[in-house]
PDB file of N, CA and C in Angstrom:
ATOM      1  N   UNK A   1       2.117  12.764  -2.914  1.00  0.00           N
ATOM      2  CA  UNK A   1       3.573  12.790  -2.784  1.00  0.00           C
ATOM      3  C   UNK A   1       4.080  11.359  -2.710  1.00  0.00           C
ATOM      4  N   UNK A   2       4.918  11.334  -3.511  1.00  0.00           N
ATOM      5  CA  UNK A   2       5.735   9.719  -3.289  1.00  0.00           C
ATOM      6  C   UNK A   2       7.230  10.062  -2.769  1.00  0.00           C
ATOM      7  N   UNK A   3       7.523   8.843  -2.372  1.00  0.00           N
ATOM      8  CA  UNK A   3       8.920   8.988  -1.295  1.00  0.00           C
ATOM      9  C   UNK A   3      10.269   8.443  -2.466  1.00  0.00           C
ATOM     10  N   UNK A   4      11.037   9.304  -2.676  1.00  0.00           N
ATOM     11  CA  UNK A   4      12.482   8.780  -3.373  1.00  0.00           C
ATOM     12  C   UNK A   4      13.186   7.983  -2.669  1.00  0.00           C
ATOM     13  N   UNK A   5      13.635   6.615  -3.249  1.00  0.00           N
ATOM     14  CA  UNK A   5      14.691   5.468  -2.525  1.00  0.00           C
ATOM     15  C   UNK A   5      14.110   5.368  -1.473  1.00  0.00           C
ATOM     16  N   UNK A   6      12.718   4.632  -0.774  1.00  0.00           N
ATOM     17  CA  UNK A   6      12.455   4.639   0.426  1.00  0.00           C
ATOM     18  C   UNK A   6      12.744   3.750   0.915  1.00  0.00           C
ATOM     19  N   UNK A   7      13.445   3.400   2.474  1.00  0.00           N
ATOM     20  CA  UNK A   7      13.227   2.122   3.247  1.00  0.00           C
ATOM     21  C   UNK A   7      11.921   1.293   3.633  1.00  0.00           C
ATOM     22  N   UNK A   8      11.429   0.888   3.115  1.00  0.00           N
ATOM     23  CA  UNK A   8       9.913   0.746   3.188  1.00  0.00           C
ATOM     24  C   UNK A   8       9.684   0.160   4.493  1.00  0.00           C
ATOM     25  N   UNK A   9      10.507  -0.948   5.379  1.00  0.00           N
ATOM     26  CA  UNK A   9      10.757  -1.506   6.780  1.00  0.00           C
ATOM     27  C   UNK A   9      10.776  -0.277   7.706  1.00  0.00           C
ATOM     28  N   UNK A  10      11.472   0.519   7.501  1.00  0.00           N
ATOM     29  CA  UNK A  10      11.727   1.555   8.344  1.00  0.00           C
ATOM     30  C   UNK A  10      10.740   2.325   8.107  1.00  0.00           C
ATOM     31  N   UNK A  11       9.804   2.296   7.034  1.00  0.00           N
ATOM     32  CA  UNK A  11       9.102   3.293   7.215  1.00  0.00           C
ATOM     33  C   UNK A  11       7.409   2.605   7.882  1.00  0.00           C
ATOM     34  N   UNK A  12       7.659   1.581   7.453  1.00  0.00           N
ATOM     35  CA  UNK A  12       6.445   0.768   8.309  1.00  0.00           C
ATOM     36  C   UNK A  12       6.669   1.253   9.912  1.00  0.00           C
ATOM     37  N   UNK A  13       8.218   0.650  10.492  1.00  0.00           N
ATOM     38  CA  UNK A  13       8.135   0.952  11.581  1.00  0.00           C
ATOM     39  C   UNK A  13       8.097   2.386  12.033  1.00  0.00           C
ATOM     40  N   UNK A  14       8.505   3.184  11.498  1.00  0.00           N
ATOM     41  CA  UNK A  14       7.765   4.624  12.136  1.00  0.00           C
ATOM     42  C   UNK A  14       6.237   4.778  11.902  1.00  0.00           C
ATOM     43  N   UNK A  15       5.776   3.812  11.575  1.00  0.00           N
ATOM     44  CA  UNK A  15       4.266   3.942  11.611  1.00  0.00           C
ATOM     45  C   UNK A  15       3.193   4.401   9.923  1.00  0.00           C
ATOM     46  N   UNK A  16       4.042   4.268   9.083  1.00  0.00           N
ATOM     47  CA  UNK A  16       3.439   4.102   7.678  1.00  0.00           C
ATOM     48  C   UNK A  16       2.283   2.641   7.775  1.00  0.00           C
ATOM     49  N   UNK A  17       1.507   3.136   7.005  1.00  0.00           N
ATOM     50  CA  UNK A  17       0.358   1.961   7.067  1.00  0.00           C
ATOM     51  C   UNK A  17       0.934   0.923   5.713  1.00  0.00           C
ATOM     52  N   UNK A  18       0.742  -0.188   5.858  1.00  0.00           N
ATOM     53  CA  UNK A  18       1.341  -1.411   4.919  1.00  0.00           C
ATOM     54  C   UNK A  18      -0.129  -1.813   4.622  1.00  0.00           C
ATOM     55  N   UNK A  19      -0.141  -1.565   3.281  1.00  0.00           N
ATOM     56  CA  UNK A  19      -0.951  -2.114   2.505  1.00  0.00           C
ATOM     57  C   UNK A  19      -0.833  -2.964   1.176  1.00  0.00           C
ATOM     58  N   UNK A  20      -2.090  -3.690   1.605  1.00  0.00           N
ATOM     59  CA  UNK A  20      -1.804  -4.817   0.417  1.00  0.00           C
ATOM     60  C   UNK A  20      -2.703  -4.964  -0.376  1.00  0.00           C
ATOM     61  N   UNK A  21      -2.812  -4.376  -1.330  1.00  0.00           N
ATOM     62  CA  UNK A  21      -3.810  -4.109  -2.444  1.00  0.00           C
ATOM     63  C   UNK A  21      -4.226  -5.262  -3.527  1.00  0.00           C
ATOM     64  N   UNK A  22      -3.940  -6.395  -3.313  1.00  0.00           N
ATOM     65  CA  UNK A  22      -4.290  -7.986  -3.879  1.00  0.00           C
ATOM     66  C   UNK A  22      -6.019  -8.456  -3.520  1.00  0.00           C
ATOM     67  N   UNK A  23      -5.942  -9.310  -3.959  1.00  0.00           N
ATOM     68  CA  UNK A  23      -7.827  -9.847  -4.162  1.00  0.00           C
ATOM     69  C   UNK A  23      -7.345 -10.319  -2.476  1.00  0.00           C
ATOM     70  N   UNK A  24      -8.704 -10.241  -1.675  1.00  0.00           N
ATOM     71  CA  UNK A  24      -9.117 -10.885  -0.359  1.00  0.00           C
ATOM     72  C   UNK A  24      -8.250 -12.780  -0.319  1.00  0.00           C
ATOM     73  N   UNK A  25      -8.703 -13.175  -1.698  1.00  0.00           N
ATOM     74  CA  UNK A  25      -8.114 -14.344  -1.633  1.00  0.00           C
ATOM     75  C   UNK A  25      -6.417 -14.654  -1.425  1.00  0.00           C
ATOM     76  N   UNK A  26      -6.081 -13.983  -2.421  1.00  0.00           N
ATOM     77  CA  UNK A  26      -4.303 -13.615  -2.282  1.00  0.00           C
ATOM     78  C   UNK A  26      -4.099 -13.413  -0.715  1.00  0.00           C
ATOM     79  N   UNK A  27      -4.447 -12.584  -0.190  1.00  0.00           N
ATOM     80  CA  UNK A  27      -4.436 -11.850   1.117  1.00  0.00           C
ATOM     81  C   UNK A  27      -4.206 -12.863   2.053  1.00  0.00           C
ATOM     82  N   UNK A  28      -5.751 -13.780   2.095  1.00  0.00           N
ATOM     83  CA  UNK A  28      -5.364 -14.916   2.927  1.00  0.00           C
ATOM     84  C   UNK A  28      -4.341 -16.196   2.825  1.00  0.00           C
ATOM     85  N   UNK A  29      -4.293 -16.226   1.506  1.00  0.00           N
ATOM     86  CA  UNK A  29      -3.050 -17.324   1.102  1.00  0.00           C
ATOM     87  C   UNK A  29      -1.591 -16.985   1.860  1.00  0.00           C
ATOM     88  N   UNK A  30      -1.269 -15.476   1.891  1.00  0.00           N
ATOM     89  CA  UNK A  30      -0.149 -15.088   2.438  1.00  0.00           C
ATOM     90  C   UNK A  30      -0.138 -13.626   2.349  1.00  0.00           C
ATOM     91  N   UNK A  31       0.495 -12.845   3.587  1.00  0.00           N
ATOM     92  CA  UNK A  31       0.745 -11.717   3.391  1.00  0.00           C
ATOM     93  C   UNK A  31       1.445 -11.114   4.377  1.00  0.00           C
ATOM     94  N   UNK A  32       1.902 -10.343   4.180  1.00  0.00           N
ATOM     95  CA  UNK A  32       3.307  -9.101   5.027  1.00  0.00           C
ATOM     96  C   UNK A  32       2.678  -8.855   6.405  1.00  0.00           C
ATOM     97  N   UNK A  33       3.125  -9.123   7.612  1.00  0.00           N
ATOM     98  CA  UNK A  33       2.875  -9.033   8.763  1.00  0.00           C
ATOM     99  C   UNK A  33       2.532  -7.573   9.264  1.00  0.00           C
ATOM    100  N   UNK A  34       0.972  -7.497   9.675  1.00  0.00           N
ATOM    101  CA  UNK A  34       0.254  -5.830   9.861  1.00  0.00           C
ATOM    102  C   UNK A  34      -0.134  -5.723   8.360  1.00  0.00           C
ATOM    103  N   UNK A  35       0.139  -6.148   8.125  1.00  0.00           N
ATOM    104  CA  UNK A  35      -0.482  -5.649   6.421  1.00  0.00           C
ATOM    105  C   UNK A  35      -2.329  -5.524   6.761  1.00  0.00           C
ATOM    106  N   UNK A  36      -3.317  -4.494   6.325  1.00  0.00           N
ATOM    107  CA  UNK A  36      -4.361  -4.599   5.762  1.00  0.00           C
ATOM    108  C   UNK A  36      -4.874  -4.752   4.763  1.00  0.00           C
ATOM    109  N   UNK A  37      -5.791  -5.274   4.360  1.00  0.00           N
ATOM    110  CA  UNK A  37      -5.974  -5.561   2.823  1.00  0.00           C
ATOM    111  C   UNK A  37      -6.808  -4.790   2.183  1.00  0.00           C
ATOM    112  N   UNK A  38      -6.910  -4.143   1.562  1.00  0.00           N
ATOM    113  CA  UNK A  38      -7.877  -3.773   0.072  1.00  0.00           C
ATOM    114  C   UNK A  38      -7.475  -3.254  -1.098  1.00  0.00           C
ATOM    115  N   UNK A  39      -8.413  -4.204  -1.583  1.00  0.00           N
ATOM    116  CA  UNK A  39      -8.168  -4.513  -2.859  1.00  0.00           C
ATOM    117  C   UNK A  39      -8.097  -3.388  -4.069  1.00  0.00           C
ATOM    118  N   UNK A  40      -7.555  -3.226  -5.018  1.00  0.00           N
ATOM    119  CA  UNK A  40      -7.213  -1.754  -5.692  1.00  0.00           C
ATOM    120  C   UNK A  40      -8.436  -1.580  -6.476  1.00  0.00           C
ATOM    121  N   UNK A  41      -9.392  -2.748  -6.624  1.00  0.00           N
ATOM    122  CA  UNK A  41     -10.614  -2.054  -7.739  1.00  0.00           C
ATOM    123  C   UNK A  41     -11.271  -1.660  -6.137  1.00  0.00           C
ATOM    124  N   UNK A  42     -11.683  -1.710  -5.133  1.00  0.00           N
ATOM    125  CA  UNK A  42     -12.036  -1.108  -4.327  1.00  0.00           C
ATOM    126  C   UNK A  42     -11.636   0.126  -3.492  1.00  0.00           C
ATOM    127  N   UNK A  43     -10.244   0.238  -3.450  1.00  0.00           N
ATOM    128  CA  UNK A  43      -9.634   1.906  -3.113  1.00  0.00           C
ATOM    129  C   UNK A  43     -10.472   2.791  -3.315  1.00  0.00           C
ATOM    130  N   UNK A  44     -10.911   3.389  -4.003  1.00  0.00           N
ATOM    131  CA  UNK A  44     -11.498   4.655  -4.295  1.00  0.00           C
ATOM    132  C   UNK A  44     -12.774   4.853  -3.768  1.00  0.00           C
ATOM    133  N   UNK A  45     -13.377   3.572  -3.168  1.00  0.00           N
ATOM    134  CA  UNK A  45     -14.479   3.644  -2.581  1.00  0.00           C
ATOM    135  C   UNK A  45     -13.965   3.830  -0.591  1.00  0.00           C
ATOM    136  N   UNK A  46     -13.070   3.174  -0.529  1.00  0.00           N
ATOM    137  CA  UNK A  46     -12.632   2.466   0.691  1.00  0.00           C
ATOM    138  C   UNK A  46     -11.249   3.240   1.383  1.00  0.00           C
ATOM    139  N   UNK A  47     -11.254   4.544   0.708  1.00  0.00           N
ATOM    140  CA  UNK A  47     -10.050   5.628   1.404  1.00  0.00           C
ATOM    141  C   UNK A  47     -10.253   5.331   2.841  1.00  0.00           C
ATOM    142  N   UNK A  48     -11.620   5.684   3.366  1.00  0.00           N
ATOM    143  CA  UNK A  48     -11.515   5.996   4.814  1.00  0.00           C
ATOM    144  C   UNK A  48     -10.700   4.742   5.546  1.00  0.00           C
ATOM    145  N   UNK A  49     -10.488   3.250   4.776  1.00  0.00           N
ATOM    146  CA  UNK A  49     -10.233   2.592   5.603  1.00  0.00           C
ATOM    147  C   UNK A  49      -8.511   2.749   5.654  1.00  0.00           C
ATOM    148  N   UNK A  50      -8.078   3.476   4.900  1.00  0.00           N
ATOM    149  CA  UNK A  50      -6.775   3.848   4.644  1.00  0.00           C
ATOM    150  C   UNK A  50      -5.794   4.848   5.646  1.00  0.00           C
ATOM    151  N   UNK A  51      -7.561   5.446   6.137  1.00  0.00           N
ATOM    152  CA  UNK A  51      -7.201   6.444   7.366  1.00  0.00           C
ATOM    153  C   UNK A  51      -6.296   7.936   6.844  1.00  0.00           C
ATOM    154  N   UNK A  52      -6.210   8.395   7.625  1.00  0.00           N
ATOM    155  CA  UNK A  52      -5.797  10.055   7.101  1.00  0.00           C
ATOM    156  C   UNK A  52      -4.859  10.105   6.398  1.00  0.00           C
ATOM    157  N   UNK A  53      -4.801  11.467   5.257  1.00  0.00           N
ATOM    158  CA  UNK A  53      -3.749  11.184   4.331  1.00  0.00           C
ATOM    159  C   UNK A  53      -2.601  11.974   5.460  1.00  0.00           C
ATOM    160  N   UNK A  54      -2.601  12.227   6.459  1.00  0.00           N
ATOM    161  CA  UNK A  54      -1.500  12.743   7.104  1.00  0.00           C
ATOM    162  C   UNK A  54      -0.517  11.163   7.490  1.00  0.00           C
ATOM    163  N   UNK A  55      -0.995  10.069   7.948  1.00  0.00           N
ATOM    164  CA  UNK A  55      -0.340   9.092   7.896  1.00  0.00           C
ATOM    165  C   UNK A  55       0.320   8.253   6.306  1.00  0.00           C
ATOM    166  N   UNK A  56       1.424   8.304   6.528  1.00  0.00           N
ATOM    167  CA  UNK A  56       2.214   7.776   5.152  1.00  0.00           C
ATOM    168  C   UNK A  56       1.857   6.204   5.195  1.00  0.00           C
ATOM    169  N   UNK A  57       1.657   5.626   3.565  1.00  0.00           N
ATOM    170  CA  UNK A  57       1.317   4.732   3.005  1.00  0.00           C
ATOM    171  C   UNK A  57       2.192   3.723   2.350  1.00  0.00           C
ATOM    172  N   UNK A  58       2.574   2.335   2.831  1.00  0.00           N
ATOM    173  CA  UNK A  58       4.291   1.544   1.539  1.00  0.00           C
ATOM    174  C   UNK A  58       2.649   0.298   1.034  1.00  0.00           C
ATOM    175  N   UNK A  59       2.420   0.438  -0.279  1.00  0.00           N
ATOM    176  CA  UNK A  59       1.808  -0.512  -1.132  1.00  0.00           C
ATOM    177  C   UNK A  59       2.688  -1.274  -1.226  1.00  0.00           C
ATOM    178  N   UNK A  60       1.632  -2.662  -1.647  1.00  0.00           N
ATOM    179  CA  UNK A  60       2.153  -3.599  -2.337  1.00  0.00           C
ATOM    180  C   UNK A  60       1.385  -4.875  -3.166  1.00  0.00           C
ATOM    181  N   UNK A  61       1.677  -5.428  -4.353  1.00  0.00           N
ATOM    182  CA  UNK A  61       0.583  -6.222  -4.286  1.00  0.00           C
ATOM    183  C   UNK A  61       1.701  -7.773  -5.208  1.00  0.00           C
ATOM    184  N   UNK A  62       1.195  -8.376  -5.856  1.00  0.00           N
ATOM    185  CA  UNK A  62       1.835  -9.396  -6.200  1.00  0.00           C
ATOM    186  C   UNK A  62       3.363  -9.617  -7.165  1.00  0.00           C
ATOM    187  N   UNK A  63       3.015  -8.272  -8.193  1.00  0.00           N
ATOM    188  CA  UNK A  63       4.021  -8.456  -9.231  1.00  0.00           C
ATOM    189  C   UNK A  63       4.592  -6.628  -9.683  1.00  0.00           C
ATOM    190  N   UNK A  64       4.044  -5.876  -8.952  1.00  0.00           N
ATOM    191  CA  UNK A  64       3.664  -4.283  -9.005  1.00  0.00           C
ATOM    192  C   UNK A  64       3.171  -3.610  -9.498  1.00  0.00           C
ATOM    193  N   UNK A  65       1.906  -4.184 -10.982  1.00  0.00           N
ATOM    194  CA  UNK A  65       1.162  -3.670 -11.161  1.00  0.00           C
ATOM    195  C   UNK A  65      -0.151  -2.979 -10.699  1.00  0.00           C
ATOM    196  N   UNK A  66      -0.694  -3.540  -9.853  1.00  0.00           N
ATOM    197  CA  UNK A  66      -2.185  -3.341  -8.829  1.00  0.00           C
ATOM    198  C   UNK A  66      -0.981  -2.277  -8.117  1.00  0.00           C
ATOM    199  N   UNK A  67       0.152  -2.652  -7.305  1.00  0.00           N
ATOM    200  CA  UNK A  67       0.514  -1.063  -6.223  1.00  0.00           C
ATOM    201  C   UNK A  67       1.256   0.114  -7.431  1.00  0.00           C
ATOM    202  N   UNK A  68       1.147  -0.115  -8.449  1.00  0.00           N
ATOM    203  CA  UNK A  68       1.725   1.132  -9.057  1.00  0.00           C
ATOM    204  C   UNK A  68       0.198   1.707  -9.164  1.00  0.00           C
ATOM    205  N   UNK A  69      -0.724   1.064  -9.417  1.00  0.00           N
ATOM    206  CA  UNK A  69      -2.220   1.826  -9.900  1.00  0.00           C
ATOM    207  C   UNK A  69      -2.384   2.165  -8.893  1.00  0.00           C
ATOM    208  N   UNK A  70      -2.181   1.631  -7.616  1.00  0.00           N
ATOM    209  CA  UNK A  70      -3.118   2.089  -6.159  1.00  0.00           C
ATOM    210  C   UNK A  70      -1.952   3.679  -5.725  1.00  0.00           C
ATOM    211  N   UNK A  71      -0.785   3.367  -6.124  1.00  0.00           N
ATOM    212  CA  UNK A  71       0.356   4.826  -5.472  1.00  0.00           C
ATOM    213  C   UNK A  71       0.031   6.064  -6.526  1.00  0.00           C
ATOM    214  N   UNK A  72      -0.978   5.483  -7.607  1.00  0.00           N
ATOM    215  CA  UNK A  72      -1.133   6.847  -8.211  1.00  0.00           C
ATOM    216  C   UNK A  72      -2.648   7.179  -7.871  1.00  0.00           C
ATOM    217  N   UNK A  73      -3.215   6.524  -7.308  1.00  0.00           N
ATOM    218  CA  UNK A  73      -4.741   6.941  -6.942  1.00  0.00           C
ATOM    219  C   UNK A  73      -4.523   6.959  -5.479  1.00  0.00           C
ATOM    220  N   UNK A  74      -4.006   6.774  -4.675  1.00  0.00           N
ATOM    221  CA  UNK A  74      -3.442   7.303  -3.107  1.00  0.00           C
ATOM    222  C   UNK A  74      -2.740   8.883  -3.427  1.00  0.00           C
ATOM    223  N   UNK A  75      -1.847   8.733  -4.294  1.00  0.00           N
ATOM    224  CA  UNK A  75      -1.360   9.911  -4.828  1.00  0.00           C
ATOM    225  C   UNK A  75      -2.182  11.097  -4.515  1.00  0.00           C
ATOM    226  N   UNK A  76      -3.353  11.083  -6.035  1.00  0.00           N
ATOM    227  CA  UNK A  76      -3.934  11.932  -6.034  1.00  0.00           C
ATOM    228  C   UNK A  76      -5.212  12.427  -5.064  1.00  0.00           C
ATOM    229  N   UNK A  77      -5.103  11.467  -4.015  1.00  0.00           N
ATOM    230  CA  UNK A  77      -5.896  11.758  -3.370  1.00  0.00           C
ATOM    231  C   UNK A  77      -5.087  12.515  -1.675  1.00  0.00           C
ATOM    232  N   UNK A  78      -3.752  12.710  -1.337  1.00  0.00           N
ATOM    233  CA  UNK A  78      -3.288  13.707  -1.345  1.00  0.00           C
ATOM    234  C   UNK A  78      -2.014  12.462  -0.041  1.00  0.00           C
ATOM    235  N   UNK A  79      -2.148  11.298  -0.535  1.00  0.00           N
ATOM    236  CA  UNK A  79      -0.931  10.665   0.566  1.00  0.00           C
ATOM    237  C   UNK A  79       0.480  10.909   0.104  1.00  0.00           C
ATOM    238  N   UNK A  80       0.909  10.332   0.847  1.00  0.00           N
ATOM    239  CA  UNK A  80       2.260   9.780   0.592  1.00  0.00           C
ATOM    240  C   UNK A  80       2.640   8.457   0.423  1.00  0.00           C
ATOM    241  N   UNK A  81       3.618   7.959  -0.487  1.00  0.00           N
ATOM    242  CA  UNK A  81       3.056   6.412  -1.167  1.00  0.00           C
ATOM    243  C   UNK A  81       4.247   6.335  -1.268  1.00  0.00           C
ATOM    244  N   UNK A  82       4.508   4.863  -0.794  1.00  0.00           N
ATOM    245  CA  UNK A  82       5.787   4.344  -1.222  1.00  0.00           C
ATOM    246  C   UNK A  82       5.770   3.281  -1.534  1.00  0.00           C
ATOM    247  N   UNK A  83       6.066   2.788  -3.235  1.00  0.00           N
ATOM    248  CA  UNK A  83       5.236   1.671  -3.390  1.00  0.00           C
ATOM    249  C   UNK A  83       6.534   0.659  -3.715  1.00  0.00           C
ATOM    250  N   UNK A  84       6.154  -0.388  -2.621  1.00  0.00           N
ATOM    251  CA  UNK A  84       7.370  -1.319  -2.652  1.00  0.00           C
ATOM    252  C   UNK A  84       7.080  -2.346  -3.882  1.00  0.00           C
ATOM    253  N   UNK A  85       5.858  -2.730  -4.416  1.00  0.00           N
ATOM    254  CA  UNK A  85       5.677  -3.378  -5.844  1.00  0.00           C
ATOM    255  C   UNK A  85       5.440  -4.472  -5.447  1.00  0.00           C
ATOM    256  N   UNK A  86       6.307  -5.621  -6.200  1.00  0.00           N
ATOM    257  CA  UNK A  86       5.791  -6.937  -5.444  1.00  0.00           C
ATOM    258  C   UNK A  86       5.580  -7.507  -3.761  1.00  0.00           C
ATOM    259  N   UNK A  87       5.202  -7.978  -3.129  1.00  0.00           N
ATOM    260  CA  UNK A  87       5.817  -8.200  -1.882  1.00  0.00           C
ATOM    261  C   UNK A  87       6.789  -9.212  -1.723  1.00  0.00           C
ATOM    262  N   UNK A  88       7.307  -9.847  -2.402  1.00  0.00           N
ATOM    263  CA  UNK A  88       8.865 -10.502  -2.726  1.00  0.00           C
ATOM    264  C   UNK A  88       9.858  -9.381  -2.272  1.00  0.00           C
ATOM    265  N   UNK A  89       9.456  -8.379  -2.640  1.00  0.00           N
ATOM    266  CA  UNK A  89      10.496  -7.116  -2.505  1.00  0.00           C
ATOM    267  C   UNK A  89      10.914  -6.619  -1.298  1.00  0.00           C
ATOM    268  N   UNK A  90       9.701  -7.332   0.395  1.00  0.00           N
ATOM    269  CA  UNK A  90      10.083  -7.401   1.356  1.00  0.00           C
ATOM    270  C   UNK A  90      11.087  -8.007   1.649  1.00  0.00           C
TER     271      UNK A  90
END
């Protein structure tokens, strides 16, 4: 399930997990405060670290390609995704 027009701030703060789906390196150069990192060629191995699909998900990664791939493979694996795209977009 993906979220229509989401507040992605507001939805962090009710407790959506902020993820940042960029290389480890990106990650450390800079990134969205609480953000966890993993990386989108690793997702599919690394759900559990994503934690239950009952908790809602706002992606993001540099330019919104990597979080459009990661909100359709969170997707189908049964979250809720709200993919904010670049993180500029914070």
């Amino acid at each position: 399930m993906t979220f229509e027009t989401p507040n992605h701030r507001e939805l962090v703060a009710k407790g959506a997990l902020l993820l940042d789906v960029r290389t480890p390196a990106e990650f450390c150069a800079g990134h969205l405060a609480d953000a966890i990192n993993v990386p989108v060629q690793e997702l599919p191995a690394r759900l559990c670290d994503v934690g239950p699909t009952s908790r809602p998900v706002v992606v993001y990664c540099r330019s919104g390609g990597r979080s459009a791939m990661a909100r359709a493979l969170l997707t189908r694996a049964g979250y809720q995704v709200a993919d904010l795209g670049p993180m500029t977009a914070w």
